[in-house]
C-alpha atoms as a PDB file:
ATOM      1  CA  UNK A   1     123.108 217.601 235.464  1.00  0.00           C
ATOM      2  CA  UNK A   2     120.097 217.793 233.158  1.00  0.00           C
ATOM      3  CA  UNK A   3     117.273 215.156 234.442  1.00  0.00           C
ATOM      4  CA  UNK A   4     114.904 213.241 231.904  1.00  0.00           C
ATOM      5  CA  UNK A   5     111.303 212.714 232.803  1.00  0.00           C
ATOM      6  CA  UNK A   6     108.856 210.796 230.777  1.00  0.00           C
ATOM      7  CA  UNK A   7     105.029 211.881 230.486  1.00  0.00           C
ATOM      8  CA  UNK A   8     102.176 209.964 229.414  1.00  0.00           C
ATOM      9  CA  UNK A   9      98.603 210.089 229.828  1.00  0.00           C
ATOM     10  CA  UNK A  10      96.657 206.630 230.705  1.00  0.00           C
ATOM     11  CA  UNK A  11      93.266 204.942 230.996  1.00  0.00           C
ATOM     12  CA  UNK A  12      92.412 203.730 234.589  1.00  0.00           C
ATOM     13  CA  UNK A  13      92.702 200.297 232.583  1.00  0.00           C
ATOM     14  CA  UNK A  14      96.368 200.911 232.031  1.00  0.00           C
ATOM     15  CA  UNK A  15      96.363 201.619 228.258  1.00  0.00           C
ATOM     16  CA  UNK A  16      97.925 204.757 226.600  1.00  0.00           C
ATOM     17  CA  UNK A  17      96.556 204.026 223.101  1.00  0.00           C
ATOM     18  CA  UNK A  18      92.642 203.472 222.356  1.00  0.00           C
ATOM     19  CA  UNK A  19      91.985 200.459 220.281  1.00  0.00           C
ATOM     20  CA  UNK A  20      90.827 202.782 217.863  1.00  0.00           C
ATOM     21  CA  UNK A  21      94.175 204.868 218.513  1.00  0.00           C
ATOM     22  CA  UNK A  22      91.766 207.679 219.021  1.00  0.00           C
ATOM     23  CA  UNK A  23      93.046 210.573 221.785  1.00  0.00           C
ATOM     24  CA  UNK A  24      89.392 211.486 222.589  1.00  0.00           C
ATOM     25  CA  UNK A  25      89.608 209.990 226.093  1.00  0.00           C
ATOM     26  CA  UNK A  26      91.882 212.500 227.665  1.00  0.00           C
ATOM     27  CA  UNK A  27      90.696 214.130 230.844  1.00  0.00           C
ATOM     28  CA  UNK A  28      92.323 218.100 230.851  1.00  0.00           C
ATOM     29  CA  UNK A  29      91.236 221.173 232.503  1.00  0.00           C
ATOM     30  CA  UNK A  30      92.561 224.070 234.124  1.00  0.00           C
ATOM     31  CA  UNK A  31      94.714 222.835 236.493  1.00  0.00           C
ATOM     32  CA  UNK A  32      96.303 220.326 233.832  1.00  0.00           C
ATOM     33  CA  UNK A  33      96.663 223.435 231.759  1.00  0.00           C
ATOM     34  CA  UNK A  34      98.870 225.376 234.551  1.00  0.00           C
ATOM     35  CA  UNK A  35     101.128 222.234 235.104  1.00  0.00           C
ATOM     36  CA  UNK A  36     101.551 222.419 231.109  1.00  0.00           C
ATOM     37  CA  UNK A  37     102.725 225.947 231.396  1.00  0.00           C
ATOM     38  CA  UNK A  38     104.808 225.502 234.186  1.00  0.00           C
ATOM     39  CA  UNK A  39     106.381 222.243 232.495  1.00  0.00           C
ATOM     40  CA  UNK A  40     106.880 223.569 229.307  1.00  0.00           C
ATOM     41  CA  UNK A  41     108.704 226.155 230.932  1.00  0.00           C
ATOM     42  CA  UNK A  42     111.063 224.012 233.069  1.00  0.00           C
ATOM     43  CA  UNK A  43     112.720 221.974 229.978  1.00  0.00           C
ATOM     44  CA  UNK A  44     114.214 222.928 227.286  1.00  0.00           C
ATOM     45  CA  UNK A  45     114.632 219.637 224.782  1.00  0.00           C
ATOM     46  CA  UNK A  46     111.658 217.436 224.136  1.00  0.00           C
ATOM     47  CA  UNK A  47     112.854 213.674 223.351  1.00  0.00           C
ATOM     48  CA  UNK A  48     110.391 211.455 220.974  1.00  0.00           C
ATOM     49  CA  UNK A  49     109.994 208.130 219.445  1.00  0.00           C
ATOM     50  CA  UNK A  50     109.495 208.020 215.214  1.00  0.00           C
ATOM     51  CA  UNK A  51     105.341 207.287 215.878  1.00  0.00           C
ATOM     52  CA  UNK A  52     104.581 210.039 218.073  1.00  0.00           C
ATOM     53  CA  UNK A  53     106.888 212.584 216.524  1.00  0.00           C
ATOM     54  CA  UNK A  54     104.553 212.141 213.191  1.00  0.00           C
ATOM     55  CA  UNK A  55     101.610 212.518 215.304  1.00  0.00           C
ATOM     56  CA  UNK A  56     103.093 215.798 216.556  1.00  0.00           C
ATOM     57  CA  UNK A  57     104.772 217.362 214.083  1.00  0.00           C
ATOM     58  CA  UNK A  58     101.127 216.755 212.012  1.00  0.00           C
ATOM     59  CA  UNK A  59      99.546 218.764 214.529  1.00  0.00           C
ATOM     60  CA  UNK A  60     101.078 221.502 216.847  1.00  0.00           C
ATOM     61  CA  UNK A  61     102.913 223.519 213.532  1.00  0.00           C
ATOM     62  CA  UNK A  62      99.599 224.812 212.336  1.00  0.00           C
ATOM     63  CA  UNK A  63      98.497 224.524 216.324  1.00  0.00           C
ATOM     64  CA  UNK A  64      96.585 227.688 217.981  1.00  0.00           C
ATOM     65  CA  UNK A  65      96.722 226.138 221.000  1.00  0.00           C
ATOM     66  CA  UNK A  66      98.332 227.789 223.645  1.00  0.00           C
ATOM     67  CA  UNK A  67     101.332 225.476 224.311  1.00  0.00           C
ATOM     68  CA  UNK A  68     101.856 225.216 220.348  1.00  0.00           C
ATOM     69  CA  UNK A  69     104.295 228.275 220.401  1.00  0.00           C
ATOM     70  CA  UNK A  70     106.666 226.347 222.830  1.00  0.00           C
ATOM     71  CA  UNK A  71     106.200 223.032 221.365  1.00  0.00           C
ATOM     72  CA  UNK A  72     107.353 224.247 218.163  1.00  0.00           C
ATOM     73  CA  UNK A  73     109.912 226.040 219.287  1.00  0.00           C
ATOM     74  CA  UNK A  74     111.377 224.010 221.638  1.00  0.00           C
ATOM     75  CA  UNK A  75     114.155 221.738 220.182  1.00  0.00           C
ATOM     76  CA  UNK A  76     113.276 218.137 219.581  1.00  0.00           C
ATOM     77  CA  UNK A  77     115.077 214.201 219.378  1.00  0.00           C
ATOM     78  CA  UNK A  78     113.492 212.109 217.351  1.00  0.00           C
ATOM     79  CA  UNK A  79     114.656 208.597 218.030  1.00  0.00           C
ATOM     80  CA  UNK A  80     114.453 206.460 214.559  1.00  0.00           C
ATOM     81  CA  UNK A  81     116.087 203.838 212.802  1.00  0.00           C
ATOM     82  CA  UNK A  82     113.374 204.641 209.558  1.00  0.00           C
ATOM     83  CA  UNK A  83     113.291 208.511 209.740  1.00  0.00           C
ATOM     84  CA  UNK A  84     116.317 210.327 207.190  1.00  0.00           C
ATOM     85  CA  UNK A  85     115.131 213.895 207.549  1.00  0.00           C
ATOM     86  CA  UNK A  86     112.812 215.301 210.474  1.00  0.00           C
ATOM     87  CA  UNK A  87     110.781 218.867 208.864  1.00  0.00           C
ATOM     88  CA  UNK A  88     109.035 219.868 212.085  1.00  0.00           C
ATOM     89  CA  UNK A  89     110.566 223.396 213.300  1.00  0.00           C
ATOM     90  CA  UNK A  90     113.937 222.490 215.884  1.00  0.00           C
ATOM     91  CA  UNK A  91     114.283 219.003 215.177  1.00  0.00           C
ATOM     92  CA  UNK A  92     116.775 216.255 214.687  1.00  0.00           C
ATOM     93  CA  UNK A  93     117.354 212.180 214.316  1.00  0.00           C
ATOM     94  CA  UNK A  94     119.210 210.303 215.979  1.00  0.00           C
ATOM     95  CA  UNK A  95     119.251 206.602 214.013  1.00  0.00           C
ATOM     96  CA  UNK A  96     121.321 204.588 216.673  1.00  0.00           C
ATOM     97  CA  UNK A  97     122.382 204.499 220.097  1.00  0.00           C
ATOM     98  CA  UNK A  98     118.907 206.032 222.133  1.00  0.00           C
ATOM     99  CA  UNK A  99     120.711 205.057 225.278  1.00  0.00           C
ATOM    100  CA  UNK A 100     124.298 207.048 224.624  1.00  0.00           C
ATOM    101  CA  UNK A 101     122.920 210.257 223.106  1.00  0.00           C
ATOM    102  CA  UNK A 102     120.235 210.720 226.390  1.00  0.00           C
ATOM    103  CA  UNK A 103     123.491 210.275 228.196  1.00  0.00           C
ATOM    104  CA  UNK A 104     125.081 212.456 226.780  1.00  0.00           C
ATOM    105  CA  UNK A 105     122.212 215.162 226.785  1.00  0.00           C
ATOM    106  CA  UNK A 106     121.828 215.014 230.315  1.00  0.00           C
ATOM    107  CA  UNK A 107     125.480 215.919 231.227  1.00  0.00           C
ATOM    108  CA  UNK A 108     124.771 218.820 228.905  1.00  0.00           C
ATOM    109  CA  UNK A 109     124.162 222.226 230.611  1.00  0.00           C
ATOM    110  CA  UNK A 110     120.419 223.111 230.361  1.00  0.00           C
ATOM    111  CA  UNK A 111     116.966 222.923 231.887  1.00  0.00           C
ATOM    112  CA  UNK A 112     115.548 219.216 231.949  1.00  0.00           C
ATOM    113  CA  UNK A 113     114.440 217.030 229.198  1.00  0.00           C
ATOM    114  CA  UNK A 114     110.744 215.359 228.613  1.00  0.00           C
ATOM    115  CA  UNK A 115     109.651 212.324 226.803  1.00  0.00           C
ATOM    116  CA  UNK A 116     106.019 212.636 225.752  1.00  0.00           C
ATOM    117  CA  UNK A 117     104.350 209.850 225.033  1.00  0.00           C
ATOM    118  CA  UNK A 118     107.008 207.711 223.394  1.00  0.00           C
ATOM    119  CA  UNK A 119     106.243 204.344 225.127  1.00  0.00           C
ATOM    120  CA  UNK A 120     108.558 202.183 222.629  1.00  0.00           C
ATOM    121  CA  UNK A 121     111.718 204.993 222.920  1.00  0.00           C
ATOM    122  CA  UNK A 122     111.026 204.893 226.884  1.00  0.00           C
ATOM    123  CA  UNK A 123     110.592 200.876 227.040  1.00  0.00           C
ATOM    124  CA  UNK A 124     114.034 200.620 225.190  1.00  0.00           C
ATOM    125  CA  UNK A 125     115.586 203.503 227.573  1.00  0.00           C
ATOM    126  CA  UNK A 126     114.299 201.795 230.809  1.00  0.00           C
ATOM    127  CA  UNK A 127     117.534 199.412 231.058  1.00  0.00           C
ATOM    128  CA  UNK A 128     119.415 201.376 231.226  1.00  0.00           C
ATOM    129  CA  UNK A 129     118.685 204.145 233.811  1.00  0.00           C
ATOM    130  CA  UNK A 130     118.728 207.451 231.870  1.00  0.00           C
ATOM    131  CA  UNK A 131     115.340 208.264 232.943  1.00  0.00           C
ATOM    132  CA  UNK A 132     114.751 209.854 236.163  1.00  0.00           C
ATOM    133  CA  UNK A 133     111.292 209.981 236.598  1.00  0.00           C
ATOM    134  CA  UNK A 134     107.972 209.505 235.425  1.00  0.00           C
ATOM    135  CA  UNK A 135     104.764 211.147 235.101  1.00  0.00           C
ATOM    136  CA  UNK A 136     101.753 209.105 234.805  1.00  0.00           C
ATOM    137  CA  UNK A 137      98.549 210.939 234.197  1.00  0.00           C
ATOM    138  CA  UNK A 138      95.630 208.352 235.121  1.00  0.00           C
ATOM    139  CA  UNK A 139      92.619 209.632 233.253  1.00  0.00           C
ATOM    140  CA  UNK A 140      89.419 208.388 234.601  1.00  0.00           C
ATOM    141  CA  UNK A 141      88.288 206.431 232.112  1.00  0.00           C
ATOM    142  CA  UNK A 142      89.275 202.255 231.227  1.00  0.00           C
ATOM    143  CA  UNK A 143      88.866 202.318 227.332  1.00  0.00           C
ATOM    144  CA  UNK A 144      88.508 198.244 227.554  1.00  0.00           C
ATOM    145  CA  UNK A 145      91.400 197.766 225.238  1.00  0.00           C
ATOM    146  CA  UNK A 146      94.425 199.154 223.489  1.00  0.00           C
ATOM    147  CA  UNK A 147      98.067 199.584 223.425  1.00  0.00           C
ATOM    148  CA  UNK A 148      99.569 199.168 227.423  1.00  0.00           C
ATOM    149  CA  UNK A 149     102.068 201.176 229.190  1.00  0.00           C
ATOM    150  CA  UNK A 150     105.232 200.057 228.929  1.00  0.00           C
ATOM    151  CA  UNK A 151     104.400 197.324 226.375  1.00  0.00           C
ATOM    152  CA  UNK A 152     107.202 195.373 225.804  1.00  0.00           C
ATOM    153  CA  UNK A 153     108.921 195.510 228.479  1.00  0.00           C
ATOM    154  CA  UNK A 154     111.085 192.204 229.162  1.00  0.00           C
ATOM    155  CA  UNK A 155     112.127 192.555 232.658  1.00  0.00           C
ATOM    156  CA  UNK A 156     110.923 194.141 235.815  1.00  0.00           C
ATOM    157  CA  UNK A 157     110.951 197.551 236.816  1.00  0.00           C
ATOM    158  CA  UNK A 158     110.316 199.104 240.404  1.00  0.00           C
ATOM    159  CA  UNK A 159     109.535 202.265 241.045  1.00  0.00           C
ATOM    160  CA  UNK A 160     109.094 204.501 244.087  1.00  0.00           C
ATOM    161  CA  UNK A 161     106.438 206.594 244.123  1.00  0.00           C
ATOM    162  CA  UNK A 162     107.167 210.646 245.065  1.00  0.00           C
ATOM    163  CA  UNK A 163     104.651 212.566 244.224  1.00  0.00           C
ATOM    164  CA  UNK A 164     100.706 212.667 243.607  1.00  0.00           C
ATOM    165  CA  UNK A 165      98.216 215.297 242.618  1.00  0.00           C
ATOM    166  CA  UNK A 166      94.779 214.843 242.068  1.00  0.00           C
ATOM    167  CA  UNK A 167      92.629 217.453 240.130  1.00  0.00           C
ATOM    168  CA  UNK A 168      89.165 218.656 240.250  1.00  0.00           C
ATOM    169  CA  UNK A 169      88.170 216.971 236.519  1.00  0.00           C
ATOM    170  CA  UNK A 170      89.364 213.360 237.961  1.00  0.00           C
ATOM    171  CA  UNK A 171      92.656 213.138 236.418  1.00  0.00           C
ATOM    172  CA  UNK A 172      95.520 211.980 238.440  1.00  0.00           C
ATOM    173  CA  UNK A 173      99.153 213.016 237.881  1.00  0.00           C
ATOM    174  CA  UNK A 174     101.118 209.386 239.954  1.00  0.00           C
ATOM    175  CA  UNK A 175     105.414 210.913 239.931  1.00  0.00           C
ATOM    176  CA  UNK A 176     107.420 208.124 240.413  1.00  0.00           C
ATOM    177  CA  UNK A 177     111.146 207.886 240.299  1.00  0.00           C
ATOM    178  CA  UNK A 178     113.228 204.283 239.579  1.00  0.00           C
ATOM    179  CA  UNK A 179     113.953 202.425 242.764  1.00  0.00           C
END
């Protein structure tokens, strides 16, 4: 069975999202670049929400960075009751039912499945277990403000922690799987 990871990058002040909603904050270097490669190469579906597919599919199509072959080739979920049509390279909607069509992906055969970003798609996903783990990238940084992880969330979630890597530029990758 296929397992479903979600990715995000955060401020040591626990926000994902700048109150400017700039992305300027983000701590990356080599080794972040390596664990991209490697990642990249261990899925093959990328699940997002309606927001951060738009962000995406404005910027990794005409993308020279090096991950921006994959990305675009890679296929992608786009999870939206608004979107009709999706025109980014390999993707699809899905308009109802988040929860059943993960499900269903993951008893698919395949390599594993990644949520970037996607904090709303992940909060609604969290009740009902079809994540496996997550991947928290603390950036060192607290931007004072801004949109906070798992905003929205209406009950509590625990979480046990498996995994931790510190790199050389500061940024901390915190694996944690539901408990």
């Amino acid at each position: 069975m296929r397992k479903v990871f979600f990715q995000m990058f955060v401020s040591l002040d626990g926000s994902f999202e700048a109150p400017d909603q700039q992305f300027d904050w983000h701590v990356t270097d080599s080794e972040f670049d390596n664990y991209v490669s490697e990642m990249l190469g261990s899925i093959d579906g990328i699940l997002l929400g309606r927001r951060t597919y738009e962000g995406f599919a404005a910027y990794w199509p005409t993308s020279t960075d090096r991950e921006a072959e994959a990305m675009n080739r890679l296929p992608k979920i786009v999870f939206s009751r608004t979107l009709n049509t999706v025109d980014w390279s390999n993707s699809r909607v899905v308009k109802e039912n988040a929860a059943a069509e993960v499900a269903k992906l993951k008893q698919q055969a395949g390599k594993d499945l990644a949520i970037f970003a996607s904090s709303d798609l992940t909060v609604s996903l969290m009740p009902h277990g079809v994540i496996d783990e997550y991947r928290i990238f603390v950036n060192p940084v607290a931007l004072g403000g801004g949109k906070r992880l798992f905003a929205g969330l209406t009950q509590r979630a625990r979480f046990k922690l498996t995994k931790t890597h510190a790199m050389t530029s500061g940024l901390v990758l915190l694996t944690y799987a539901p408990a």
